[in-house]
N, C-alpha and C. Protein backbone atom coordinates (compact mmCIF):
# COMPACT_ATOMS: atom_id res chain seq x y z
N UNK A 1 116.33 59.96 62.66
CA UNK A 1 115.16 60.06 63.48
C UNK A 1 115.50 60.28 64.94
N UNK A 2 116.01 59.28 65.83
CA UNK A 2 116.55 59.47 66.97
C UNK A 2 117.58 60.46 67.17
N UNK A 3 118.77 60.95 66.38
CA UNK A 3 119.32 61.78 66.73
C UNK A 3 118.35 63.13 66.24
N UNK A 4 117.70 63.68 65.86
CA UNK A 4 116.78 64.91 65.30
C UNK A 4 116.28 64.81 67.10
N UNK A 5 115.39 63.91 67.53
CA UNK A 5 114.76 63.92 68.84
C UNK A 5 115.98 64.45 70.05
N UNK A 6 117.04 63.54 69.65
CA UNK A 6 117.42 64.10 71.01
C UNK A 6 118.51 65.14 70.69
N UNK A 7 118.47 66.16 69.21
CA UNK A 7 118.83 67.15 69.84
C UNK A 7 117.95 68.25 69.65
N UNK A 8 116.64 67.94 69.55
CA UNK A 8 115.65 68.89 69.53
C UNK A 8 115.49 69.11 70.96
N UNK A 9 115.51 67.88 72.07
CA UNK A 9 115.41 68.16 73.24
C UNK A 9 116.55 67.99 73.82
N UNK A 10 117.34 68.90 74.18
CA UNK A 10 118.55 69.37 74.85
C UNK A 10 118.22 69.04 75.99
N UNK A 11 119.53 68.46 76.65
CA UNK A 11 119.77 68.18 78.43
C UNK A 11 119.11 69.01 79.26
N UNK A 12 119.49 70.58 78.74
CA UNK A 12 119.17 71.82 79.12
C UNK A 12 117.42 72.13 79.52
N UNK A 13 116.82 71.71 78.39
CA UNK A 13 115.34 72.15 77.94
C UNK A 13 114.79 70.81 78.97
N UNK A 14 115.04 69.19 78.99
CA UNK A 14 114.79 68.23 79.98
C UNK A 14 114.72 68.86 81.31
N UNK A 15 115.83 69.41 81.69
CA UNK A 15 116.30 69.59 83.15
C UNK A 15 115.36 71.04 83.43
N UNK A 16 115.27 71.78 82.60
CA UNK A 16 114.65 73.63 82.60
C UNK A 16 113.31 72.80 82.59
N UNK A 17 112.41 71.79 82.30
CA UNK A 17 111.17 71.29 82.22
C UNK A 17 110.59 71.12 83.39
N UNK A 18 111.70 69.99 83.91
CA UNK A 18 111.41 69.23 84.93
C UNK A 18 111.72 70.43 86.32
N UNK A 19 112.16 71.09 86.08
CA UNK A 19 112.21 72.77 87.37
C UNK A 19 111.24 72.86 87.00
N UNK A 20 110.79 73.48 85.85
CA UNK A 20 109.51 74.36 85.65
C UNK A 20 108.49 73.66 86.08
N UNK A 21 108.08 72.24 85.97
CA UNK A 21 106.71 71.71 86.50
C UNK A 21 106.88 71.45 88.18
N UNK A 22 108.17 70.91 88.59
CA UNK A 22 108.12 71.49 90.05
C UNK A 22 107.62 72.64 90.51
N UNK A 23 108.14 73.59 89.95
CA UNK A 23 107.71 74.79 90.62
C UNK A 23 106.40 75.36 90.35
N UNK A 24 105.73 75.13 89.10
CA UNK A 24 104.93 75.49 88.71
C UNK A 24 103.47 74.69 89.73
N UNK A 25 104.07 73.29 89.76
CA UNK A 25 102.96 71.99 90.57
C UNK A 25 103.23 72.32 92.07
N UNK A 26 103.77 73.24 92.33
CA UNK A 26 103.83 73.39 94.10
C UNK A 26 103.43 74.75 94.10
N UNK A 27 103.53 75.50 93.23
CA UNK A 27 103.07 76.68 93.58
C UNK A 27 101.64 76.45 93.51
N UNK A 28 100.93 76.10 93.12
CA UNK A 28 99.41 75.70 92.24
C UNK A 28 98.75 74.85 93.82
N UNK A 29 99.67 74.08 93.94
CA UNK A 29 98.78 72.98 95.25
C UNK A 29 99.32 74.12 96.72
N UNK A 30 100.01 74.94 96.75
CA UNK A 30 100.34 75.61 97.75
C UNK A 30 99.36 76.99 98.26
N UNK A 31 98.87 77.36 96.67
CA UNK A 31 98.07 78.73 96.48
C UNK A 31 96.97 78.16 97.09
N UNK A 32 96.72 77.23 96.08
CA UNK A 32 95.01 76.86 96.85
C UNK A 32 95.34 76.42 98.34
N UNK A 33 96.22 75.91 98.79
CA UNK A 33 96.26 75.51 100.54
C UNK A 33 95.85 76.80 101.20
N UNK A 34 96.70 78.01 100.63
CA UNK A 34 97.21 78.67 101.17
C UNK A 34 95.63 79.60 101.19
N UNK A 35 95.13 79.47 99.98
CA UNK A 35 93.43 80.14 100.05
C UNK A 35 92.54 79.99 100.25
N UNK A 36 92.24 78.28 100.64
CA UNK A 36 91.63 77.35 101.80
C UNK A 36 91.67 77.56 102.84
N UNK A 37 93.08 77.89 103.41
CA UNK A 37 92.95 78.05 104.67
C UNK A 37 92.44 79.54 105.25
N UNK A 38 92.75 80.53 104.31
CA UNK A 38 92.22 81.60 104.79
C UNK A 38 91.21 82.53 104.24
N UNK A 39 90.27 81.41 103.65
CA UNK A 39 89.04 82.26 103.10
C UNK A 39 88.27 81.08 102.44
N UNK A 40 88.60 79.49 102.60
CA UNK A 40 88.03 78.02 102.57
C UNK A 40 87.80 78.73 100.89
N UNK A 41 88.46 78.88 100.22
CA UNK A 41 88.46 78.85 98.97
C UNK A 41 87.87 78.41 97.99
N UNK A 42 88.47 77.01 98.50
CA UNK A 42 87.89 75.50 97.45
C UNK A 42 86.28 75.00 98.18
N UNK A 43 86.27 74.59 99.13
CA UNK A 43 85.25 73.92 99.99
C UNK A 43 84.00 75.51 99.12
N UNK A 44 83.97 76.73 99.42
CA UNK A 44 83.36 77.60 99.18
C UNK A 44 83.02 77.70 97.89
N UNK A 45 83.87 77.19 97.19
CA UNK A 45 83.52 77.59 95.12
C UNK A 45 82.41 76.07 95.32
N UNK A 46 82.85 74.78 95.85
CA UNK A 46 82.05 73.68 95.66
C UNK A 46 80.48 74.25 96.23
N UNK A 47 80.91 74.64 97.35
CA UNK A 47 79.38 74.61 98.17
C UNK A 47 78.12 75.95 97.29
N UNK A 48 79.05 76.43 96.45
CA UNK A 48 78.06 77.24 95.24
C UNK A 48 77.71 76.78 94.72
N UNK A 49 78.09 75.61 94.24
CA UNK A 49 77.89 74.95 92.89
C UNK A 49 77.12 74.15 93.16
N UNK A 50 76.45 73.90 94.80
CA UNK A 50 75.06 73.34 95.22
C UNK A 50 76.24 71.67 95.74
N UNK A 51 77.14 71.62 95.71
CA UNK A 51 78.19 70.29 95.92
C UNK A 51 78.81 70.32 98.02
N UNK A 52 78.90 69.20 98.50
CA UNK A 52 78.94 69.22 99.64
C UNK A 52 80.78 69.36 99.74
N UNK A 53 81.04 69.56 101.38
CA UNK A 53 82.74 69.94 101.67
C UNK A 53 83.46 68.65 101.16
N UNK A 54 82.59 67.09 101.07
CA UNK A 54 83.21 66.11 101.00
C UNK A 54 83.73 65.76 99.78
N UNK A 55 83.15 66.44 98.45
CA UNK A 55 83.04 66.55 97.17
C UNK A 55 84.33 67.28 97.12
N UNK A 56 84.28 69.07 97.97
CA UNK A 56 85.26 69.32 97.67
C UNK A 56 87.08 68.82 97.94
N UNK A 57 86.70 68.29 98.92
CA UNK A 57 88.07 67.21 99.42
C UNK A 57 88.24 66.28 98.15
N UNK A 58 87.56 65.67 98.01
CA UNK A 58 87.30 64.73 96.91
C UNK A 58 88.01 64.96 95.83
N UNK A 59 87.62 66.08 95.07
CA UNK A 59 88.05 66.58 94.20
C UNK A 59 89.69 67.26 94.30
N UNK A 60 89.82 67.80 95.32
CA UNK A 60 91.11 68.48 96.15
C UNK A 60 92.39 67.13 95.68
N UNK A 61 92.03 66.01 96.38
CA UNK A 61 92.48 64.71 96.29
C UNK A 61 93.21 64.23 95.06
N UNK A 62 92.21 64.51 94.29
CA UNK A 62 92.20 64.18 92.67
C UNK A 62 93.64 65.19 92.05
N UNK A 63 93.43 66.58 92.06
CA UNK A 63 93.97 67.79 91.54
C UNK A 63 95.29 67.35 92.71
N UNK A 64 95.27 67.19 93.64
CA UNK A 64 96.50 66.81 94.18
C UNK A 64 98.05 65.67 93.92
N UNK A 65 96.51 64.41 93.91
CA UNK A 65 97.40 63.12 93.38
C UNK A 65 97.66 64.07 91.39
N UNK A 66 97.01 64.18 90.42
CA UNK A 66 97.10 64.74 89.55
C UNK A 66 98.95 65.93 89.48
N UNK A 67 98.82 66.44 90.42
CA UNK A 67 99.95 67.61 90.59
C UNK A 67 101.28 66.90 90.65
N UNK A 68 101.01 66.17 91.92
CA UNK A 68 101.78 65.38 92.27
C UNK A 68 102.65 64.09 91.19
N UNK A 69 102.00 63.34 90.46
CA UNK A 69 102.32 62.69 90.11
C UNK A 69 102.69 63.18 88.67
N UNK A 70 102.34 64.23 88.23
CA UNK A 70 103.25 65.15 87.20
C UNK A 70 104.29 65.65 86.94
N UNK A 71 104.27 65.95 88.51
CA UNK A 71 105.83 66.48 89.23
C UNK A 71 106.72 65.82 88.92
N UNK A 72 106.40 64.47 89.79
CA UNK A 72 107.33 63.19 89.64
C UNK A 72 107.48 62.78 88.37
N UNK A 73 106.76 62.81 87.49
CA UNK A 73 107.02 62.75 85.92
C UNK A 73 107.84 62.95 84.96
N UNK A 74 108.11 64.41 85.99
CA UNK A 74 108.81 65.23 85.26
C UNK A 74 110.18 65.08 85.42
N UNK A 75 110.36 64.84 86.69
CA UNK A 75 111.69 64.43 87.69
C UNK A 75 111.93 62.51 86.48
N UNK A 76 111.18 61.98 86.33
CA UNK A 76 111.48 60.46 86.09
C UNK A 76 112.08 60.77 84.51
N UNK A 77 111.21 61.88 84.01
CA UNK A 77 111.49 62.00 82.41
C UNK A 77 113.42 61.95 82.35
N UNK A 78 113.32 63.21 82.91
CA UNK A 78 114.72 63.86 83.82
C UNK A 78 115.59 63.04 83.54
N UNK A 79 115.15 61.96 84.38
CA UNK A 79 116.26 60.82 84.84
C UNK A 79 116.92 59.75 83.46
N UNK A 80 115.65 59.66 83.19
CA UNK A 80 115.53 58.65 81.51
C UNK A 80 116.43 59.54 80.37
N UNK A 81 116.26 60.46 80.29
CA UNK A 81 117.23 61.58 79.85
C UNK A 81 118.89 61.64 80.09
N UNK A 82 118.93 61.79 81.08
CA UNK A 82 120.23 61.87 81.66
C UNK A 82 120.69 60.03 81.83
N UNK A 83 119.86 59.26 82.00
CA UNK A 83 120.33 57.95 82.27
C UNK A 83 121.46 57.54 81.12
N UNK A 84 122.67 56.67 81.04
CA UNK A 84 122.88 56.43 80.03
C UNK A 84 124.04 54.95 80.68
N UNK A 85 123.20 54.09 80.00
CA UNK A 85 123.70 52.65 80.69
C UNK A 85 125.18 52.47 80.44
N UNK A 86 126.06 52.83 79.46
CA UNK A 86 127.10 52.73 79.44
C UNK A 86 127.91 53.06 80.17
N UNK A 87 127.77 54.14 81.01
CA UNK A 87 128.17 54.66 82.30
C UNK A 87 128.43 53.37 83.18
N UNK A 88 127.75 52.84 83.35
CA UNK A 88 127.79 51.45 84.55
C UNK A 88 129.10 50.77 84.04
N UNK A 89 129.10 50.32 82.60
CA UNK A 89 130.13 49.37 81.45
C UNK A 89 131.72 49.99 81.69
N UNK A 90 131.46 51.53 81.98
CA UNK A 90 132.69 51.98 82.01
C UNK A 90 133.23 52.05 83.21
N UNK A 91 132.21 52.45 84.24
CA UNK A 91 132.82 52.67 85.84
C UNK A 91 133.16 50.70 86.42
N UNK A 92 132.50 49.84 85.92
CA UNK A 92 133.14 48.14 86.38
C UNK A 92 134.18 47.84 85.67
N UNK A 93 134.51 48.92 84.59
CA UNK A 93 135.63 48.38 83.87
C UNK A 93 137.12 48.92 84.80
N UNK A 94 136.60 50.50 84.80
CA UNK A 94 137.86 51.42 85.68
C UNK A 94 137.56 50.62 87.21
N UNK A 95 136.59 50.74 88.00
CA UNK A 95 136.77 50.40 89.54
C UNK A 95 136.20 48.92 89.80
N UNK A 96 135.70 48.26 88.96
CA UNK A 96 135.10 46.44 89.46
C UNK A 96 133.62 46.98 89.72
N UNK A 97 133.47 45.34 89.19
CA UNK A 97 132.17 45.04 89.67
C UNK A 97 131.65 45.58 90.94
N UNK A 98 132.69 45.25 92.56
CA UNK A 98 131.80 45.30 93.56
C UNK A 98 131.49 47.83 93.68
N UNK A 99 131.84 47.83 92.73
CA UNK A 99 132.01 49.28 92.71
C UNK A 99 130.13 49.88 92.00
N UNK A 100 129.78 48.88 91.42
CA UNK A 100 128.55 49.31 90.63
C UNK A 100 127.63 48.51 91.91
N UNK A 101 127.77 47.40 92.38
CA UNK A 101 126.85 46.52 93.11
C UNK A 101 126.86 47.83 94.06
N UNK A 102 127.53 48.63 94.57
CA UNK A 102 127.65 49.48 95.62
C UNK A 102 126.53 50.40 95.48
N UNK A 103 126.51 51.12 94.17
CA UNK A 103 125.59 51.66 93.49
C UNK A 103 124.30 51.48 93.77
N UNK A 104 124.48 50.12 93.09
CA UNK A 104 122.83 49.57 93.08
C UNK A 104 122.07 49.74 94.66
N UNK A 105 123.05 48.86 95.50
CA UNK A 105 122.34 49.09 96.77
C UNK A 105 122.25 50.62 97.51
N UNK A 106 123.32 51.32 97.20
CA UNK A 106 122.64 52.30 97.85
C UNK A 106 121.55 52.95 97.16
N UNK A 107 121.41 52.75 95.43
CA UNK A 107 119.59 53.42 94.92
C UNK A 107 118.75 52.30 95.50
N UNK A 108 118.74 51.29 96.02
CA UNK A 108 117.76 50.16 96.62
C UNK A 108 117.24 50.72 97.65
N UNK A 109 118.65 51.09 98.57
CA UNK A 109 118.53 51.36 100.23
C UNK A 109 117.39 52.73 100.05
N UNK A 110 117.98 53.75 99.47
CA UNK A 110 117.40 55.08 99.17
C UNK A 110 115.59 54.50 98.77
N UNK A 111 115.48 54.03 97.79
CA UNK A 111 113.78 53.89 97.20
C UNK A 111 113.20 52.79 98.45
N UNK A 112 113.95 52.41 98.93
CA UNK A 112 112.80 51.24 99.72
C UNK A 112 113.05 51.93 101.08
N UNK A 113 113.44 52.81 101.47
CA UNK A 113 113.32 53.85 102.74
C UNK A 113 112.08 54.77 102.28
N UNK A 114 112.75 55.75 100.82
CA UNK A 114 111.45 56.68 100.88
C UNK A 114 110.02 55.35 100.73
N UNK A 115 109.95 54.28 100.27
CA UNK A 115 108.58 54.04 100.13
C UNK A 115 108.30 53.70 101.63
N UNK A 116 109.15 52.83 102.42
CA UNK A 116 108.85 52.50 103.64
C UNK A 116 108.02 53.60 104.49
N UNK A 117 108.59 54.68 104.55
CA UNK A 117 108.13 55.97 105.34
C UNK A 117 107.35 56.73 104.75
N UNK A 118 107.03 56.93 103.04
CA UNK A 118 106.11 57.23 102.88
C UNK A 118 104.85 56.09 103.32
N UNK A 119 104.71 54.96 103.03
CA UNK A 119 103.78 54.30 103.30
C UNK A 119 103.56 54.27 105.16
N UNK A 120 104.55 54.41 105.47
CA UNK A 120 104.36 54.64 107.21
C UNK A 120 103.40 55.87 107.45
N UNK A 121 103.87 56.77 106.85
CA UNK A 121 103.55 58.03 107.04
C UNK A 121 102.11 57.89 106.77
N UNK A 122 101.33 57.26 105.43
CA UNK A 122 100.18 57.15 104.87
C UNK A 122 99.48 56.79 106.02
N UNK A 123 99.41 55.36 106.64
CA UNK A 123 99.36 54.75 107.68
C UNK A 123 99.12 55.26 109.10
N UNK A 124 99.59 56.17 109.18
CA UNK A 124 99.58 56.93 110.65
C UNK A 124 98.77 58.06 110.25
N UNK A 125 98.61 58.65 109.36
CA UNK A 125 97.75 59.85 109.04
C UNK A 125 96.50 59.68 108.52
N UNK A 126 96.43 58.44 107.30
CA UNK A 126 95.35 58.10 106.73
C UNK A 126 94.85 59.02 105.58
N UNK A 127 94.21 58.94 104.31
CA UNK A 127 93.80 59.59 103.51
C UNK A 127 93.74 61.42 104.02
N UNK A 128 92.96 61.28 104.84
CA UNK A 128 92.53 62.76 105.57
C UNK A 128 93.95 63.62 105.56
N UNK A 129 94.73 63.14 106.44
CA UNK A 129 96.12 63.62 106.64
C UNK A 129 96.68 63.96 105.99
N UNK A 130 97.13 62.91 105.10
CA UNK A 130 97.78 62.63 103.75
C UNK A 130 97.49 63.90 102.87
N UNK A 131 96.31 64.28 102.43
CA UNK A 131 96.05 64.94 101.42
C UNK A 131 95.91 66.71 102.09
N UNK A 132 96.48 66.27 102.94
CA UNK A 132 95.95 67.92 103.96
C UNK A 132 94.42 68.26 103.79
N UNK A 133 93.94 66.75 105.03
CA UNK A 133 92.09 67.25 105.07
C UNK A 133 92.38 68.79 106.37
N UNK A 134 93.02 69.04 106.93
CA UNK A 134 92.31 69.94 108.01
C UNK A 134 92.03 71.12 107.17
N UNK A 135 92.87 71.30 106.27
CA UNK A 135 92.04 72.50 105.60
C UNK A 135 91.40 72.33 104.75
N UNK A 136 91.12 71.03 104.85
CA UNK A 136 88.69 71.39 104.11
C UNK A 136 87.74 70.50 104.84
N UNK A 137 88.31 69.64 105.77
CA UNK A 137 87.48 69.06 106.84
C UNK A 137 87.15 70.17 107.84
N UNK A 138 86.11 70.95 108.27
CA UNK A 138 86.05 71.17 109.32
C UNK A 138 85.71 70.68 110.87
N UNK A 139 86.63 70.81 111.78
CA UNK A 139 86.56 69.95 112.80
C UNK A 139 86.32 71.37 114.18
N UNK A 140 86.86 71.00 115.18
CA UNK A 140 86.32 71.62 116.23
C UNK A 140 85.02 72.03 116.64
N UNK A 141 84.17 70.92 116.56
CA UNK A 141 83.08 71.15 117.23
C UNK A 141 82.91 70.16 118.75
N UNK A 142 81.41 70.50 119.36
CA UNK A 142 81.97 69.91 120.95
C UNK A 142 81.77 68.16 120.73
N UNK A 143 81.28 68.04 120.05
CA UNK A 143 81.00 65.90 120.05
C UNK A 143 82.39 65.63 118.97
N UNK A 144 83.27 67.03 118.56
CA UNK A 144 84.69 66.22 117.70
C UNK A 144 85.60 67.21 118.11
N UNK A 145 86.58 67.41 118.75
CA UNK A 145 87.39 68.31 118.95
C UNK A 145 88.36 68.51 118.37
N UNK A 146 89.22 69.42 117.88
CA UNK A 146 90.42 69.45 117.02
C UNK A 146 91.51 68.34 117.38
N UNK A 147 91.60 67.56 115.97
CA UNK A 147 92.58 66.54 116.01
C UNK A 147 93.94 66.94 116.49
N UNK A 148 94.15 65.66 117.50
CA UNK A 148 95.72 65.75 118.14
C UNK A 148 96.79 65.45 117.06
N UNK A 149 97.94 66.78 117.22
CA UNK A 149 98.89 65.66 116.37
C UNK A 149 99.37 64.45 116.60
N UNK A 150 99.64 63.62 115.52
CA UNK A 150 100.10 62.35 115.88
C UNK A 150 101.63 62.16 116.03
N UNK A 151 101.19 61.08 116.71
CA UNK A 151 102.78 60.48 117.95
C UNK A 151 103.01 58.99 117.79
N UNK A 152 102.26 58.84 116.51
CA UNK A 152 102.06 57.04 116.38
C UNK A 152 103.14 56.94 114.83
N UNK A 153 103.07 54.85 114.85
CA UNK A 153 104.00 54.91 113.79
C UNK A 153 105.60 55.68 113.77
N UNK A 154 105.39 55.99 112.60
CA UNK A 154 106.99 56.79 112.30
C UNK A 154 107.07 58.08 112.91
N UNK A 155 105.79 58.14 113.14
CA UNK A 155 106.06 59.86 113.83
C UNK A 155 106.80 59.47 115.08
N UNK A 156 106.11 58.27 115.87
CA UNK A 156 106.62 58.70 117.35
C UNK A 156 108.72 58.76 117.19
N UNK A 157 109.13 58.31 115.93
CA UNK A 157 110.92 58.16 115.57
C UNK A 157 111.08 59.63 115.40
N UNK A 158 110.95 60.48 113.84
CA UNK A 158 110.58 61.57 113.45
C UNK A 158 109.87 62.34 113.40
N UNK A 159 109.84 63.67 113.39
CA UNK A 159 108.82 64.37 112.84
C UNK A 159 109.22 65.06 111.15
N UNK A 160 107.81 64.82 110.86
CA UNK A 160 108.23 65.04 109.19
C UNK A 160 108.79 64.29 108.56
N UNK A 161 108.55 62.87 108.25
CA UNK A 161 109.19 61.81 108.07
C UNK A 161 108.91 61.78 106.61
N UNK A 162 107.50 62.39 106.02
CA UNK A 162 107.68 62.69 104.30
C UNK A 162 108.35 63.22 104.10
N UNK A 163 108.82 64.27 104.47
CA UNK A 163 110.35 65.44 104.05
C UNK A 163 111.03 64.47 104.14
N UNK A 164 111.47 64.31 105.23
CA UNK A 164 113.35 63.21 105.58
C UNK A 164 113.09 62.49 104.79
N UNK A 165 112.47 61.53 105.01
CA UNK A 165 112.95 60.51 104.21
C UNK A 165 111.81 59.92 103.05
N UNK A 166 111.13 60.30 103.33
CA UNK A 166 109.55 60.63 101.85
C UNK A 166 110.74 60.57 100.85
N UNK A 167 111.06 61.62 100.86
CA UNK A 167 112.08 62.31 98.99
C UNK A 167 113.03 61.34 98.98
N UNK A 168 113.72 60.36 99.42
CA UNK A 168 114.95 59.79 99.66
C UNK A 168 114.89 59.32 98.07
N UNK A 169 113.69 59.23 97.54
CA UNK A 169 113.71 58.55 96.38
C UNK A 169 114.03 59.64 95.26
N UNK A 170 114.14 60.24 95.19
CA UNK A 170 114.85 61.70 94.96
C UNK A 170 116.06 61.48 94.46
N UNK A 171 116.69 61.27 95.44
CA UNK A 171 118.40 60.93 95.13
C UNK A 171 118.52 59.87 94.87
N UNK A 172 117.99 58.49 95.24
CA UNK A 172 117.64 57.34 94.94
C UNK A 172 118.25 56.95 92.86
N UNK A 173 117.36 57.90 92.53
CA UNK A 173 117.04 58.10 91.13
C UNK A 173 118.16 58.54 91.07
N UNK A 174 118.75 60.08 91.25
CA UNK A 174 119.60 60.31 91.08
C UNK A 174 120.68 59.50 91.05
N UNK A 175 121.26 58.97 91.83
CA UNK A 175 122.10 58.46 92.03
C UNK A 175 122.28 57.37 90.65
N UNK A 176 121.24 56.55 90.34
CA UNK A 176 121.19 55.87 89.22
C UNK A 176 121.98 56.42 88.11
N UNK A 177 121.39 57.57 87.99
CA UNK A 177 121.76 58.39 86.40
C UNK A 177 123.56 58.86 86.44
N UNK A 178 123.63 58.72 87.79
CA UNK A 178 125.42 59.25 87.84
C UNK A 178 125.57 60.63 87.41
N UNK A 179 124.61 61.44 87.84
CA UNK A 179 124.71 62.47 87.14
C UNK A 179 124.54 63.82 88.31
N UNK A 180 125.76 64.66 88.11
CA UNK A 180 125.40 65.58 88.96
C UNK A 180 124.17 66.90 88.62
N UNK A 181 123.97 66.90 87.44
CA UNK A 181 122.70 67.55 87.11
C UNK A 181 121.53 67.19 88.17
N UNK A 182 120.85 65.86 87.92
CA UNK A 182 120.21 64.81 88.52
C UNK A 182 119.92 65.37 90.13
N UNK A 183 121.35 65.08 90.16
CA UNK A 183 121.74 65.42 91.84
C UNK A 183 120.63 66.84 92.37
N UNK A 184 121.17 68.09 91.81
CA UNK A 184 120.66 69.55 91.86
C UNK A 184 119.33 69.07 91.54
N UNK A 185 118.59 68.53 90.66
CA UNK A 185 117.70 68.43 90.44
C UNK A 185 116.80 68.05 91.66
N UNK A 186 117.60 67.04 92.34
CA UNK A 186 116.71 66.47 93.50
C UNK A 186 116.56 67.17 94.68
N UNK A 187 117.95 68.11 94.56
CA UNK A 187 117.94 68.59 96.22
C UNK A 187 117.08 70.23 95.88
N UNK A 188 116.90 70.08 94.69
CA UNK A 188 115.57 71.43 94.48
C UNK A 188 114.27 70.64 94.47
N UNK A 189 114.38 69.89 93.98
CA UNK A 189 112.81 69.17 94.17
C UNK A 189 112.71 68.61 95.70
N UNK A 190 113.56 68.74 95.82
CA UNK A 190 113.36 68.05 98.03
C UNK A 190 113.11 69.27 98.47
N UNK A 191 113.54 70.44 97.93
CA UNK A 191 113.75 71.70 99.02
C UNK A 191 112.48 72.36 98.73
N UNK A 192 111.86 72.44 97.73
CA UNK A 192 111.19 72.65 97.13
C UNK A 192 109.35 72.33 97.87
């Protein structure tokens, strides 16, 4: 039973998956940015359908967190795949214990940075930000003027602090699995 499963799904076909829904989940949330912003795309299909801009954010939100957390799915499947605990049994046997504890903390250091700064990041931008409201909020009028970028929080350290260090959890994972597949995997899903 278990061996039929895992060689029906090859390392190969895991890793070719988890690309394909990256690329596939960024191209998809990028098109529509990209057709929002220059012809309000989304906000415009809602406001036919007799539905207000807030609906369409709303919904935007949804199809976003949705994309998003598929992505990462796909990347976690990845990892569970490639993970293989005996790896740990063998590297404390060849280099010691304090050789795996090393490990551990640097996937600790890595996941509790990206959450730190993603949640910073949340924080300083707020839902709106977060989900890229300027392209379906419309703003610039004279009682609201186009929002300043922000200089608060983690921004005023970095700029782009979801890139830097957002993904850290990326390699984080990686690093777990000991796997240089893993590795490529992350620095395409970071670049990505």
């Amino acid at each position: 039973g278990d061996m039929v499963a895992a060689e029906m799904f090859s390392n190969e076909l895991v890793l070719g998956t988890a690309l394909a829904i990256r690329v596939c989940g960024t191209f998809v949330a990028a098109m529509i940015l990209r057709q929002q912003a220059h012809n309000r795309f989304w906000t415009q299909h809602f406001i036919a359908q007799g539905q207000t801009i807030g609906k369409a954010f709303t919904e935007w939100k949804r199809l976003y967190n949705a994309i998003d957390t598929i992505m990462n799915l796909g990347f976690y499947l990845a990892a569970f795949r490639f993970f293989i605990p005996n790896d740990y049994v063998v590297l404390q046997a060849t280099h010691g214990t304090s050789y795996i504890v090393t490990i551990v903390l640097g996937v600790l250091a890595l996941l509790g940075t990206a959450a730190w700064a993603e949640r910073s990041v949340f924080r300083a931008l707020g839902a709106e930000g977060w989900f890229y409201g300027d392209f379906f909020i419309p703003r610039n009028t004279e009682e609201e003027p186009e929002r300043p970028l922000v200089y608060q929080g983690i921004y005023r350290y970095v700029n782009n602090p979801d890139v830097l260090l957002g993904k850290l959890w990326l390699y984080g994972v990686a690093l777990a699995t000991l796997r240089v597949e893993m590795f490529i995997l992350a620095i395409f899903s970071h670049a990505i």
